[in-house]
N, C-alpha and C. Protein backbone atom coordinates (compact mmCIF):
# COMPACT_ATOMS: atom_id res chain seq x y z
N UNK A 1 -32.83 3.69 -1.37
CA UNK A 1 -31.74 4.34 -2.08
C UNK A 1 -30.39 3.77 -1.64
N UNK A 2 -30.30 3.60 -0.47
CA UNK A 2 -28.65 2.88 0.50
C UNK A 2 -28.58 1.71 -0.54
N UNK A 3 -30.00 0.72 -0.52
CA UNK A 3 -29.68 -0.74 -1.55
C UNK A 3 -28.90 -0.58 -2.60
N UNK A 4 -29.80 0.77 -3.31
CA UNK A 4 -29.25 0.75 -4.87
C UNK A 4 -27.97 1.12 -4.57
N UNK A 5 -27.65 1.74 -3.89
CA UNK A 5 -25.91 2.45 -3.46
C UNK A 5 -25.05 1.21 -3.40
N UNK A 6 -25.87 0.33 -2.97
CA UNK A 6 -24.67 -0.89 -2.40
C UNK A 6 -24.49 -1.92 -3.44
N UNK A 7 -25.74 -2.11 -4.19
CA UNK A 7 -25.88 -2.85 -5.34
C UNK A 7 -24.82 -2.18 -6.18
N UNK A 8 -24.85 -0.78 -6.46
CA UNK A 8 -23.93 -0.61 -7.69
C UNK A 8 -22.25 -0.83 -7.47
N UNK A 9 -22.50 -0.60 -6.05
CA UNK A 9 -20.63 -1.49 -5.87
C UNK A 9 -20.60 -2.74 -5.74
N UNK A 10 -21.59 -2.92 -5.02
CA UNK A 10 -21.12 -4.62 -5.07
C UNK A 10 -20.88 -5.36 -6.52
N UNK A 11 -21.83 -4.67 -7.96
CA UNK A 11 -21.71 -4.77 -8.91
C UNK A 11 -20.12 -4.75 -9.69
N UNK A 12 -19.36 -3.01 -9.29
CA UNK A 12 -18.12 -2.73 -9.27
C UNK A 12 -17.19 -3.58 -8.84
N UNK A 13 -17.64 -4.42 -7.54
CA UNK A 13 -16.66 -4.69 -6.90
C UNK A 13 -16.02 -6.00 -7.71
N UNK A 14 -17.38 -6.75 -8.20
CA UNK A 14 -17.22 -8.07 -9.07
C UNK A 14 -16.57 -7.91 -10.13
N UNK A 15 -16.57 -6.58 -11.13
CA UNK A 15 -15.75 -6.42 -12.23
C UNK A 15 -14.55 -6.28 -11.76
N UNK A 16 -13.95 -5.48 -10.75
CA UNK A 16 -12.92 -5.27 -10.23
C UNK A 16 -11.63 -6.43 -9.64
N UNK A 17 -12.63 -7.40 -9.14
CA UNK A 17 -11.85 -8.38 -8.89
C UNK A 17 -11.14 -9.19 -10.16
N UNK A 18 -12.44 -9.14 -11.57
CA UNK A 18 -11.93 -10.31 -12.31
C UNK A 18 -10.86 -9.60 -12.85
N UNK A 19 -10.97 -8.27 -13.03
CA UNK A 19 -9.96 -7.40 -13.92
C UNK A 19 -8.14 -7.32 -13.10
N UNK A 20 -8.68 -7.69 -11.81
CA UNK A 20 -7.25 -7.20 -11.33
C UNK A 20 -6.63 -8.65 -10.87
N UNK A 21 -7.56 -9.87 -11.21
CA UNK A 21 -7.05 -11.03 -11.46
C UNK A 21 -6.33 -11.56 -12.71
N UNK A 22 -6.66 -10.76 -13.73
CA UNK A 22 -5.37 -10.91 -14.67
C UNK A 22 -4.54 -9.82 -15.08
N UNK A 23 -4.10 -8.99 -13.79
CA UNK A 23 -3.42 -8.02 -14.06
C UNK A 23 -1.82 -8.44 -12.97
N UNK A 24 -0.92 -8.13 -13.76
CA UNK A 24 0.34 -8.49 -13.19
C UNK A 24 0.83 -6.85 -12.70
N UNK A 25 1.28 -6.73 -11.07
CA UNK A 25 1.47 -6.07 -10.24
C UNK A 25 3.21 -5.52 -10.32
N UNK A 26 3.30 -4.61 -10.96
CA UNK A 26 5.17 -4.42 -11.64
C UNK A 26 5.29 -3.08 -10.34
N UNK A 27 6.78 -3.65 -10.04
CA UNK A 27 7.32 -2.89 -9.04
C UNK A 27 7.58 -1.39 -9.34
N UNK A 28 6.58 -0.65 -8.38
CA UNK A 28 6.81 1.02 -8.96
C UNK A 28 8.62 1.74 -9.15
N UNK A 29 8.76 2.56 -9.44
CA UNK A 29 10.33 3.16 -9.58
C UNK A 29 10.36 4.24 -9.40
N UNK A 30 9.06 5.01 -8.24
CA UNK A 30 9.15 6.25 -8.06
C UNK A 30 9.88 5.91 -6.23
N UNK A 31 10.66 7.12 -5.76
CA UNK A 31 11.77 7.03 -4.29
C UNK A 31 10.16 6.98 -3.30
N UNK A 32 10.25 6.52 -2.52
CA UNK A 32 8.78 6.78 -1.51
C UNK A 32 9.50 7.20 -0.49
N UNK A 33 10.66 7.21 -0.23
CA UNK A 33 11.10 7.99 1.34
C UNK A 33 10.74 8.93 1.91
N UNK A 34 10.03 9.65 0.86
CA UNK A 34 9.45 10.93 1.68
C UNK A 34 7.84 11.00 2.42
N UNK A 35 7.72 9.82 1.79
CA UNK A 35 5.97 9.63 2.02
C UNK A 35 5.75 9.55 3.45
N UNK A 36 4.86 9.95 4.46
CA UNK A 36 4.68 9.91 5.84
C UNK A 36 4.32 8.24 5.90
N UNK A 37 4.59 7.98 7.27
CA UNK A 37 4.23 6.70 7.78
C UNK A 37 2.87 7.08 8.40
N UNK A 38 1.69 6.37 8.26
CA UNK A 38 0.75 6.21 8.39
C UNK A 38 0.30 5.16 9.66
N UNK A 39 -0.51 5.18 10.34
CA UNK A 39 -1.19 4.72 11.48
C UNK A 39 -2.42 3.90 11.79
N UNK A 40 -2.71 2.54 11.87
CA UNK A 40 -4.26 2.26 11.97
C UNK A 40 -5.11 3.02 13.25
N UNK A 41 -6.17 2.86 13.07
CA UNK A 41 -7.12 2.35 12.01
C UNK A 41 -6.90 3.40 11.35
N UNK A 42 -7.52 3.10 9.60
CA UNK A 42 -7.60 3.61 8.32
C UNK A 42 -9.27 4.06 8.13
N UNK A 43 -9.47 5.10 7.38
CA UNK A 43 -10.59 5.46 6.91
C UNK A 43 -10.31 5.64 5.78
N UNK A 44 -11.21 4.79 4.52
CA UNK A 44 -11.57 5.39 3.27
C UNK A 44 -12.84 5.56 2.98
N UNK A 45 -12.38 6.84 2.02
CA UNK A 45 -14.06 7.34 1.82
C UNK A 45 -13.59 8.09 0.47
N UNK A 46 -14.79 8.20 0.04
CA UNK A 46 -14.99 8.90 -1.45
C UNK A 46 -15.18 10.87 -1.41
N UNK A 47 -14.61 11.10 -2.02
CA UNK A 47 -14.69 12.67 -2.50
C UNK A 47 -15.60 12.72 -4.07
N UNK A 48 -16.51 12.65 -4.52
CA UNK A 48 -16.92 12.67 -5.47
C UNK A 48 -17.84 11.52 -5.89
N UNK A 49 -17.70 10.22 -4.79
CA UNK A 49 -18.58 9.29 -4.76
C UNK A 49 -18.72 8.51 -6.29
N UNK A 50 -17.29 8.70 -6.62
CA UNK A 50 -16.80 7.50 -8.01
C UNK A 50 -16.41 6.15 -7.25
N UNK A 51 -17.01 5.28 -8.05
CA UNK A 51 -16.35 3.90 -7.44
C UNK A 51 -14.93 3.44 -7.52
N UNK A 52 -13.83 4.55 -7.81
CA UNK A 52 -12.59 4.64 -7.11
C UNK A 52 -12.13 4.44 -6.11
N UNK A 53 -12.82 4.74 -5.38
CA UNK A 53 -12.60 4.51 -3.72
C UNK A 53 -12.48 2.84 -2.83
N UNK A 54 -14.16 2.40 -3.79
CA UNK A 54 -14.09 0.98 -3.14
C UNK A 54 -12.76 0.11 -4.14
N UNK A 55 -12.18 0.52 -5.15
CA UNK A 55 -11.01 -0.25 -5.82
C UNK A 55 -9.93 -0.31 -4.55
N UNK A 56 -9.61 1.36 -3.95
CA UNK A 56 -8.44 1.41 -3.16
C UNK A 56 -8.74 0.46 -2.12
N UNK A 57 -10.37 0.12 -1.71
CA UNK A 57 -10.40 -0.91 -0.39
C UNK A 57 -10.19 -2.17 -1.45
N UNK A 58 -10.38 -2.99 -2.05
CA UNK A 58 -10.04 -3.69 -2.87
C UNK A 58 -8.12 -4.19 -2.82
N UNK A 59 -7.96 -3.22 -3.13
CA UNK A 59 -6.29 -2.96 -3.42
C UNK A 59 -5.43 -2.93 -1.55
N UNK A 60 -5.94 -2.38 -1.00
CA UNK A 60 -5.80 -2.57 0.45
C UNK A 60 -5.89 -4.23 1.18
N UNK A 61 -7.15 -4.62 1.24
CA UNK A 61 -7.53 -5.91 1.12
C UNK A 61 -6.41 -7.05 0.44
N UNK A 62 -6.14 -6.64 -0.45
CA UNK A 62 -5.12 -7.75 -1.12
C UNK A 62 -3.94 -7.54 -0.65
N UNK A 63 -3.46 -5.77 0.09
CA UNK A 63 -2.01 -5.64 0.23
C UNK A 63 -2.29 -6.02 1.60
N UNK A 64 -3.38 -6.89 2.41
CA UNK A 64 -3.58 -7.12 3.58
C UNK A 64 -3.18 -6.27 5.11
N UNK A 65 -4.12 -5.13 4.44
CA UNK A 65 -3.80 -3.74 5.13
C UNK A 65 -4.77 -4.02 5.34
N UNK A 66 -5.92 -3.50 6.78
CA UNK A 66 -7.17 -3.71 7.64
C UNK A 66 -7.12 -2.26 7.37
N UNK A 67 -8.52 -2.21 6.50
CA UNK A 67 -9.16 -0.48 7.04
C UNK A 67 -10.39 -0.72 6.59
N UNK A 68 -11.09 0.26 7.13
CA UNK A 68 -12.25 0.43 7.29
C UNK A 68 -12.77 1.48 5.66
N UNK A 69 -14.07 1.00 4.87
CA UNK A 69 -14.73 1.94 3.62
C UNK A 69 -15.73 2.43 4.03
N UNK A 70 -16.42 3.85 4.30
CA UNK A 70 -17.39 4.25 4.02
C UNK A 70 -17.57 5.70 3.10
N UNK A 71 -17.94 5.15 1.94
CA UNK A 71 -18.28 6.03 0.94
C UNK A 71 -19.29 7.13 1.07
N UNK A 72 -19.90 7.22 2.45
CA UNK A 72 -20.75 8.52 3.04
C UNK A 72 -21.20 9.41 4.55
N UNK A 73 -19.71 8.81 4.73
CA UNK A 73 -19.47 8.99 6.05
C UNK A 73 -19.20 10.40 6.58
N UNK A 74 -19.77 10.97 7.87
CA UNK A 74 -19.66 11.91 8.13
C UNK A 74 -18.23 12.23 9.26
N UNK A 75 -18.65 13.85 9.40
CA UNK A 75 -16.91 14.52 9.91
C UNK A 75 -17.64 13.88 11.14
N UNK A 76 -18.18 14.04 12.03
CA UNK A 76 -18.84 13.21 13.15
C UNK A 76 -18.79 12.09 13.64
N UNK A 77 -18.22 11.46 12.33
CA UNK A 77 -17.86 10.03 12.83
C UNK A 77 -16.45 9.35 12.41
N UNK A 78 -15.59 10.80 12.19
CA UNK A 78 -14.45 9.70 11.99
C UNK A 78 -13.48 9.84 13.56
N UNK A 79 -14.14 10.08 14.36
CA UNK A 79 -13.18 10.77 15.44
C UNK A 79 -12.35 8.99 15.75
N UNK A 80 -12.02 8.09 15.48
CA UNK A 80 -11.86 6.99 15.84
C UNK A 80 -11.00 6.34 15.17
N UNK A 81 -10.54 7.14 13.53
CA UNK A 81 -9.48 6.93 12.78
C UNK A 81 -8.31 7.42 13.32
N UNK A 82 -7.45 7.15 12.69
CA UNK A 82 -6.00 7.82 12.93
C UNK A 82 -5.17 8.11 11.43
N UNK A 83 -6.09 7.98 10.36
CA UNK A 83 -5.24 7.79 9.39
C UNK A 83 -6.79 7.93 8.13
N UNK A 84 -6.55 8.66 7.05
CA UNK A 84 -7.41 9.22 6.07
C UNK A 84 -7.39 9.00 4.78
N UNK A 85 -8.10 8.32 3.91
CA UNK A 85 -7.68 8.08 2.78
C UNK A 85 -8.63 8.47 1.98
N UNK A 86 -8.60 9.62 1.45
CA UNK A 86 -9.45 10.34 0.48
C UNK A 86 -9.32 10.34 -1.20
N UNK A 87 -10.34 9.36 -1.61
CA UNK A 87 -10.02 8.41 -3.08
C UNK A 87 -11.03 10.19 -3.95
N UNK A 88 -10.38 10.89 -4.77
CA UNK A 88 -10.97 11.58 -5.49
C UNK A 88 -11.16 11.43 -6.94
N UNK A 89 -12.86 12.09 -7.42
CA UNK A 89 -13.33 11.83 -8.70
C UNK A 89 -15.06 11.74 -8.82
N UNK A 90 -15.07 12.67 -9.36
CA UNK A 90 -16.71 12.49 -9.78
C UNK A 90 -17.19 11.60 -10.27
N UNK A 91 -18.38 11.17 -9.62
CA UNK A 91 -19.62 10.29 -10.59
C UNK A 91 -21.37 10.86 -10.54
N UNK A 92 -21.53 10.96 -11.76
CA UNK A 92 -22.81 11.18 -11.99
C UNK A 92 -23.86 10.69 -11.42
N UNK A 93 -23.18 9.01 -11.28
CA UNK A 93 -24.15 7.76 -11.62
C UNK A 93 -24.13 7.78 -10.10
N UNK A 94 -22.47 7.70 -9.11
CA UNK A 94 -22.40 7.68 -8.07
C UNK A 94 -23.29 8.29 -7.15
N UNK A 95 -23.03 9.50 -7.56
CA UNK A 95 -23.89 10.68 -7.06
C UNK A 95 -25.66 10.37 -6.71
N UNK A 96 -26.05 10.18 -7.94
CA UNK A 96 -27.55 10.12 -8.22
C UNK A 96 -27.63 8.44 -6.98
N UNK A 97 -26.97 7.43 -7.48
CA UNK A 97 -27.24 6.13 -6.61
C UNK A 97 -26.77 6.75 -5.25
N UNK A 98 -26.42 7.46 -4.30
CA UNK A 98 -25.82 7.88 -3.06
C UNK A 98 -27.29 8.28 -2.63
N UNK A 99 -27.97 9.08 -3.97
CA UNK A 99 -29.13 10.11 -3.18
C UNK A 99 -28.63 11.43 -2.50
N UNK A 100 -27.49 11.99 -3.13
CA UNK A 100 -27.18 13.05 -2.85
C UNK A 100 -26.90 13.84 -4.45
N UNK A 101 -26.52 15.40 -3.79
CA UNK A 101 -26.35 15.92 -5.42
C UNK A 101 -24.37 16.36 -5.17
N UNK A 102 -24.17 17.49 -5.82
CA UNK A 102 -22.77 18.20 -6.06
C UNK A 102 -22.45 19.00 -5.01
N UNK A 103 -22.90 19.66 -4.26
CA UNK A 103 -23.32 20.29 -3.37
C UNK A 103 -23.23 19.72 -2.15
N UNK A 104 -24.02 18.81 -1.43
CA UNK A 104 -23.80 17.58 -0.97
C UNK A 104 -22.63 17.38 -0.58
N UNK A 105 -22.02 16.72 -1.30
CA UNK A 105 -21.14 16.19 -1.22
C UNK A 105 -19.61 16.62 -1.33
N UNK A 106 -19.67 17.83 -1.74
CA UNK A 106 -18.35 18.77 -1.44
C UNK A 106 -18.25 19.45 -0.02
N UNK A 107 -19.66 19.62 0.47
CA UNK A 107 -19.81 19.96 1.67
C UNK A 107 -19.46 18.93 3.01
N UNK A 108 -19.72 17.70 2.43
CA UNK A 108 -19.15 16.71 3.38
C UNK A 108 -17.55 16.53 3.33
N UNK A 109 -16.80 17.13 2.07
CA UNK A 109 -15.38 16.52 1.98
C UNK A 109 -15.07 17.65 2.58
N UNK A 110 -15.59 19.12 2.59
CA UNK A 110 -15.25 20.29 3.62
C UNK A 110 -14.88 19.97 4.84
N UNK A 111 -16.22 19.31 5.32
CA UNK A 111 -16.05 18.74 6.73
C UNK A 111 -15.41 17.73 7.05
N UNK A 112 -15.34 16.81 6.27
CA UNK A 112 -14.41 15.82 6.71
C UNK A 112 -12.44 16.23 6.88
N UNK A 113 -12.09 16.91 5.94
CA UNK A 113 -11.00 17.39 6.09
C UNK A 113 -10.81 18.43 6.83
N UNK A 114 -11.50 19.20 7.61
CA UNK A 114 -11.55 20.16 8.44
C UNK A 114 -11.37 19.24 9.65
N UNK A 115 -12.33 18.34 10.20
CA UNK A 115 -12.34 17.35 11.40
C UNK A 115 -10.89 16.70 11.17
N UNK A 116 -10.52 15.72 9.91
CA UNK A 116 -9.21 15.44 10.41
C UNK A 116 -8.05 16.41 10.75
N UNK A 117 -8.01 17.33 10.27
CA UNK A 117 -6.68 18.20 10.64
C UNK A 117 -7.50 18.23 11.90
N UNK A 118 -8.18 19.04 12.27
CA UNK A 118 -8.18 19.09 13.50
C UNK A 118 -8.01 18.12 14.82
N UNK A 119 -7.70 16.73 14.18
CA UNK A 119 -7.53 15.55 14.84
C UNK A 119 -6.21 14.75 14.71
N UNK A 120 -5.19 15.81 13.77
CA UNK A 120 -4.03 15.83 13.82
C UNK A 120 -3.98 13.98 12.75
N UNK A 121 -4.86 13.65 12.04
CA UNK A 121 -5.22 12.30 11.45
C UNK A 121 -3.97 12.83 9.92
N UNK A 122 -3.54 11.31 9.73
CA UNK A 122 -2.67 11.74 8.26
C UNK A 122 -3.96 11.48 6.93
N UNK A 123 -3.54 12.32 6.11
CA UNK A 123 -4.37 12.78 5.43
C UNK A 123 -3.62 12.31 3.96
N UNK A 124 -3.97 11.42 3.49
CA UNK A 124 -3.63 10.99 1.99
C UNK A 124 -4.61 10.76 0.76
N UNK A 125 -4.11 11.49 -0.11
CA UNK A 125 -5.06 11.45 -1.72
C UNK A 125 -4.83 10.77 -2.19
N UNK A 126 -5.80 9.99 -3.07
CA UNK A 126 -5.03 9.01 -4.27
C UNK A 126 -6.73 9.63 -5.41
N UNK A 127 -5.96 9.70 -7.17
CA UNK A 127 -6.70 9.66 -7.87
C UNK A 127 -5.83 8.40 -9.17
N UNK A 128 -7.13 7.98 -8.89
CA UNK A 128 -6.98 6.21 -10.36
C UNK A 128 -7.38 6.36 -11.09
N UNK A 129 -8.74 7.65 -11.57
CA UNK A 129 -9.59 7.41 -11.92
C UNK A 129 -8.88 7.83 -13.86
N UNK A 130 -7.67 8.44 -13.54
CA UNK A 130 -7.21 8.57 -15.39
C UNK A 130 -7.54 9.94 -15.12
N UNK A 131 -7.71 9.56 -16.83
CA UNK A 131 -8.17 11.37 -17.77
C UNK A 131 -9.42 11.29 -17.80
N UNK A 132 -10.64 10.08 -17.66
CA UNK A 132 -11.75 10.32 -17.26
C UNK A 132 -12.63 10.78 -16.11
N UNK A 133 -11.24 11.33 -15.14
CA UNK A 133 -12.33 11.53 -14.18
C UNK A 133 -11.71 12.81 -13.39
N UNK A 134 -11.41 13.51 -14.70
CA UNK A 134 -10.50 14.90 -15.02
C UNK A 134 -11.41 16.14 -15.47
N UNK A 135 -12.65 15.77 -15.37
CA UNK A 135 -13.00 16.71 -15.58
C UNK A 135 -14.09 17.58 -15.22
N UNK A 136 -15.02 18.28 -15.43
CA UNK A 136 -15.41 19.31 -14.36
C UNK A 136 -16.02 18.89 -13.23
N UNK A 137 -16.70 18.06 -13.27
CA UNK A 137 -17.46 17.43 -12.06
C UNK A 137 -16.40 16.94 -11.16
N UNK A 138 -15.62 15.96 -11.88
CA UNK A 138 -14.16 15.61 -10.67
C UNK A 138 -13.35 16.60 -10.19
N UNK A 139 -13.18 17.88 -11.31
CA UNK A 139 -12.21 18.98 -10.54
C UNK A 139 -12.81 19.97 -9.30
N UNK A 140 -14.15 19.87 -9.22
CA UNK A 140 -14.84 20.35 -7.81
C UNK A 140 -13.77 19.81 -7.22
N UNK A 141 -14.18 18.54 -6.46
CA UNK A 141 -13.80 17.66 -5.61
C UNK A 141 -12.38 17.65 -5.66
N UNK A 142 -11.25 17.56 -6.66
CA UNK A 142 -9.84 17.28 -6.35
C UNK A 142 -9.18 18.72 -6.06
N UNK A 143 -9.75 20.02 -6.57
CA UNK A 143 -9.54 21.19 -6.08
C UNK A 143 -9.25 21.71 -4.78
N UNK A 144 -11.03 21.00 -4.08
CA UNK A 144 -10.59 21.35 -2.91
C UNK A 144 -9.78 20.26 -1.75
N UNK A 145 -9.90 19.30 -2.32
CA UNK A 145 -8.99 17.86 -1.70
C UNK A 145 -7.24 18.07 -1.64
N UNK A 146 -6.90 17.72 -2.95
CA UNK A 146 -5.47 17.62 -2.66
C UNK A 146 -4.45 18.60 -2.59
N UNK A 147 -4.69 20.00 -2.24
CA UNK A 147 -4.09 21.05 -1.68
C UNK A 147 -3.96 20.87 0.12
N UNK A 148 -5.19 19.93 0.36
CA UNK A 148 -4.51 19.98 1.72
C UNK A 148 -4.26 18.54 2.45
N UNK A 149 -4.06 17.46 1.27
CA UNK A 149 -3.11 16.11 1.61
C UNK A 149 -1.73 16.69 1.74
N UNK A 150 -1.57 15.24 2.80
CA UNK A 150 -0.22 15.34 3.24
C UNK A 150 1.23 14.58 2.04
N UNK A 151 -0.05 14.01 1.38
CA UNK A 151 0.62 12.81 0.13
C UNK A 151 -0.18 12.57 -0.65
N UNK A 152 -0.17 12.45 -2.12
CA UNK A 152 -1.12 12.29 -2.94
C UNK A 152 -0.01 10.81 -3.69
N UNK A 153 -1.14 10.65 -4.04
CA UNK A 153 -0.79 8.90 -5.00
C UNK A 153 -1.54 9.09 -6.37
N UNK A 154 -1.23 9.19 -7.55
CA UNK A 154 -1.82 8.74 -8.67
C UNK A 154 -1.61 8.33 -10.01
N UNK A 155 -2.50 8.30 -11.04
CA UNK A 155 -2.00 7.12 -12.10
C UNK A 155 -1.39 8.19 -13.25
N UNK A 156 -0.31 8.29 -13.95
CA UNK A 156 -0.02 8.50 -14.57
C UNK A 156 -1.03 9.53 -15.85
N UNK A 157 -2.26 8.18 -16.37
CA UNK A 157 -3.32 8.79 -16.84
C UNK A 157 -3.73 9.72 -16.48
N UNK A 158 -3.89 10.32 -15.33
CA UNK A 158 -4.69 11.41 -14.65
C UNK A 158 -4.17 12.74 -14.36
N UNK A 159 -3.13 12.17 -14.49
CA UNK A 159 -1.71 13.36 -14.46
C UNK A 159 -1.35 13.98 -15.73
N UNK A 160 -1.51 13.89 -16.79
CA UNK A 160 -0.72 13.77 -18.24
C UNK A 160 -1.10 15.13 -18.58
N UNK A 161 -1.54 16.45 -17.75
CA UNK A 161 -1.15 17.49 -17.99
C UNK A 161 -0.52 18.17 -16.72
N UNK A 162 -0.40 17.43 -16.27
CA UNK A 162 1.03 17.37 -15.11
C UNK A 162 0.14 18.37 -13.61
N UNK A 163 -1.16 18.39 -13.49
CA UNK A 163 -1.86 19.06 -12.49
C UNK A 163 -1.18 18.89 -11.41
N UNK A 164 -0.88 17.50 -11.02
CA UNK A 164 -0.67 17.06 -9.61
C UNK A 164 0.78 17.62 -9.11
N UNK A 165 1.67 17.10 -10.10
CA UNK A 165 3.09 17.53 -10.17
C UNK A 165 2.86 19.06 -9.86
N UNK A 166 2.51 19.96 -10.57
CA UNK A 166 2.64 21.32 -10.51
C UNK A 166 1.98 21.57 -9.12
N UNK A 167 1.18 20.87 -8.09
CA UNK A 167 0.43 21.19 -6.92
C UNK A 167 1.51 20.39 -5.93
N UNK A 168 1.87 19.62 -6.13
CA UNK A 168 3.26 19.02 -5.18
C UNK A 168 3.79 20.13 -5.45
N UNK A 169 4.78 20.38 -6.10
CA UNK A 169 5.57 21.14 -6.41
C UNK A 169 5.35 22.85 -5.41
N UNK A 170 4.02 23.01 -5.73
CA UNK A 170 3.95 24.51 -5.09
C UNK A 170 3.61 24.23 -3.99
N UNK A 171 2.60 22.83 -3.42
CA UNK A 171 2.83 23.31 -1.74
C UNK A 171 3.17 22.07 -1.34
N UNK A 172 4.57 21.25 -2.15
CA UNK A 172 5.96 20.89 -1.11
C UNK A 172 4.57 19.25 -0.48
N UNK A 173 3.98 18.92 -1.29
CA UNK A 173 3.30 17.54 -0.93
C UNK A 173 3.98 16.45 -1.38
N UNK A 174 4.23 15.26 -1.52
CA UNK A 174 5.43 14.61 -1.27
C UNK A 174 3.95 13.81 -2.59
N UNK A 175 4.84 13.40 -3.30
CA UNK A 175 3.52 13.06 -4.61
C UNK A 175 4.48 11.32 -5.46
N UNK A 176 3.44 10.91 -5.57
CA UNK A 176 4.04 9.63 -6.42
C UNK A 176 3.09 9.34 -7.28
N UNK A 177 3.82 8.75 -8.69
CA UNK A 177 2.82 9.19 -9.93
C UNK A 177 3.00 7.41 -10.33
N UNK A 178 1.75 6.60 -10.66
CA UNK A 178 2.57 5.20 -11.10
C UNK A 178 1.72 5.32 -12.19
N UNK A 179 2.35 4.42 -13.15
CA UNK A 179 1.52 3.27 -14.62
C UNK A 179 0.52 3.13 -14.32
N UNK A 180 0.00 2.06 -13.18
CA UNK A 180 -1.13 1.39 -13.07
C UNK A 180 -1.60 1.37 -11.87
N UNK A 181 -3.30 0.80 -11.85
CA UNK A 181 -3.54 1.19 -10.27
C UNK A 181 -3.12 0.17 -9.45
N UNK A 182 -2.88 -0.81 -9.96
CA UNK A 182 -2.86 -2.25 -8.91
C UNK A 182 -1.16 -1.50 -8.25
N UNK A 183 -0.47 -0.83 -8.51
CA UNK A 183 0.42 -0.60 -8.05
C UNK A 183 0.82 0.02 -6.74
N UNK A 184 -0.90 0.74 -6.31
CA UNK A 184 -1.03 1.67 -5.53
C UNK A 184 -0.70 0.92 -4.07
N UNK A 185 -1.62 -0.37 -4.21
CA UNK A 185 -1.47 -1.26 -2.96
C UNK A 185 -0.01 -1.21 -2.40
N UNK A 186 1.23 -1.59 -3.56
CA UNK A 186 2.82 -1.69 -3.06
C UNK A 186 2.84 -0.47 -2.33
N UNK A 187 2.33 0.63 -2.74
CA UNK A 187 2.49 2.43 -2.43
C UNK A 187 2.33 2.31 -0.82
N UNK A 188 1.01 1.75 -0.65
CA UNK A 188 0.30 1.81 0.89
C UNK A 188 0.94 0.81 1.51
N UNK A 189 1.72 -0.30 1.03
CA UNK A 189 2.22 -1.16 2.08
C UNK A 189 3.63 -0.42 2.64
N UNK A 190 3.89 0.58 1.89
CA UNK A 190 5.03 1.66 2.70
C UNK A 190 4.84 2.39 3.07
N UNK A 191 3.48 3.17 3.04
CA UNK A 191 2.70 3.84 4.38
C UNK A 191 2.25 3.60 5.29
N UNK A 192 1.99 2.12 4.77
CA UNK A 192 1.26 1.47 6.06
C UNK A 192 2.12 0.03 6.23
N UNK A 193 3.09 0.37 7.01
CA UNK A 193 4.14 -1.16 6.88
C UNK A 193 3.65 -2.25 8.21
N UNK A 194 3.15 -1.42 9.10
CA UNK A 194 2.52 -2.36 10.04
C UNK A 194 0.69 -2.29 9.96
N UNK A 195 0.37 -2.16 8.65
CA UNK A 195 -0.93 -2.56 8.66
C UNK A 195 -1.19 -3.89 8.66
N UNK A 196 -0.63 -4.82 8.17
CA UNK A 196 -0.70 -6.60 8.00
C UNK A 196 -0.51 -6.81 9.31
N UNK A 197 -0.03 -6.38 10.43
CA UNK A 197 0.51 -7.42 11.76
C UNK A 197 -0.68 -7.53 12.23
């Protein structure tokens, strides 16, 4: 089951590259001053186990930020991060190739965000996934996720009934909304300004 898990990103990962090889990278125009400065090492991991997650290592990788992906990683083992990057959004397909169910896997994003606060780790959301990955199966997962980021990042698409805005807004999370995803990387190279050294 791990194979098929790895096969279907490694699959992802190949579309991903050719797609964001002819995509031109336009300078965001949202203020980021408020965004926390962030710390290596980095952990990303999936909330919903959509192949969103391995894009943000993708997008990291190119903004030549060093962090670490594991898409099924437990609260047990992040004691070694300093810094959290929780990519949210359901997948069916994800799900079923993981070998886990819904259940599962909300129970691990419980724990995982319980262990980082308690490890005083910065805690950042990002959703790419649009208006497709808006809906019930993804709103488990972003429900209980980005109420307790310290910063959320996402695409415009995903926003367009203004969820995120209205959850910044009420609990004061410092939120940046862009066009496109390749943009996100510029986002993290100002959270993470000494991730390249």
């Amino acid at each position: 089951m791990r194979k098929l898990y790895l096969k279907y990103f490694n699959i992802f990962f190949m579309i991903t590259i050719c797609c964001f090889g002819i995509l031109s990278i336009s300078t965001f125009a949202q203020d980021v001053q408020n965004l926390p400065k962030g710390e290596l090492p980095i952990l990303i991991t999936s909330s919903g186990q959509s192949p969103d997650a391995f894009v943000i290592k993708v997008l990291l990788d190119r903004a030549k930020i060093d962090a670490s992906y594991d898409g099924l990683i437990k609260a047990d083992q992040i004691k070694d991060y300093k810094s959290l990057i929780m990519v949210m959004g359901g997948s069916t397909k994800g799900l079923g190739a993981a070998g886990i169910d819904e259940k599962f896997e909300l129970d691990r994003t419980k724990n995982i965000l319980d262990e980082a606060e308690k490890q005083g780790m910065l805690m950042l959301g990002i959703h790419i996934g649009g208006e497709g990955r808006r809906g019930p199966l993804s709103m488990q997962f972003i429900d209980v996720v980005a109420p307790r980021m310290q910063a959320l990042i996402v695409t415009e698409e995903g926003n367009k009934d203004g969820y995120f805005t209205k959850l910044s807004e009420e609990k004061e999370i410092p939120l940046v909304v862009l066009k496109t995803t390749p943009e996100v990387g510029e986002v993290l190279q100002e959270i993470f300004p000494a991730g390249g050294e």
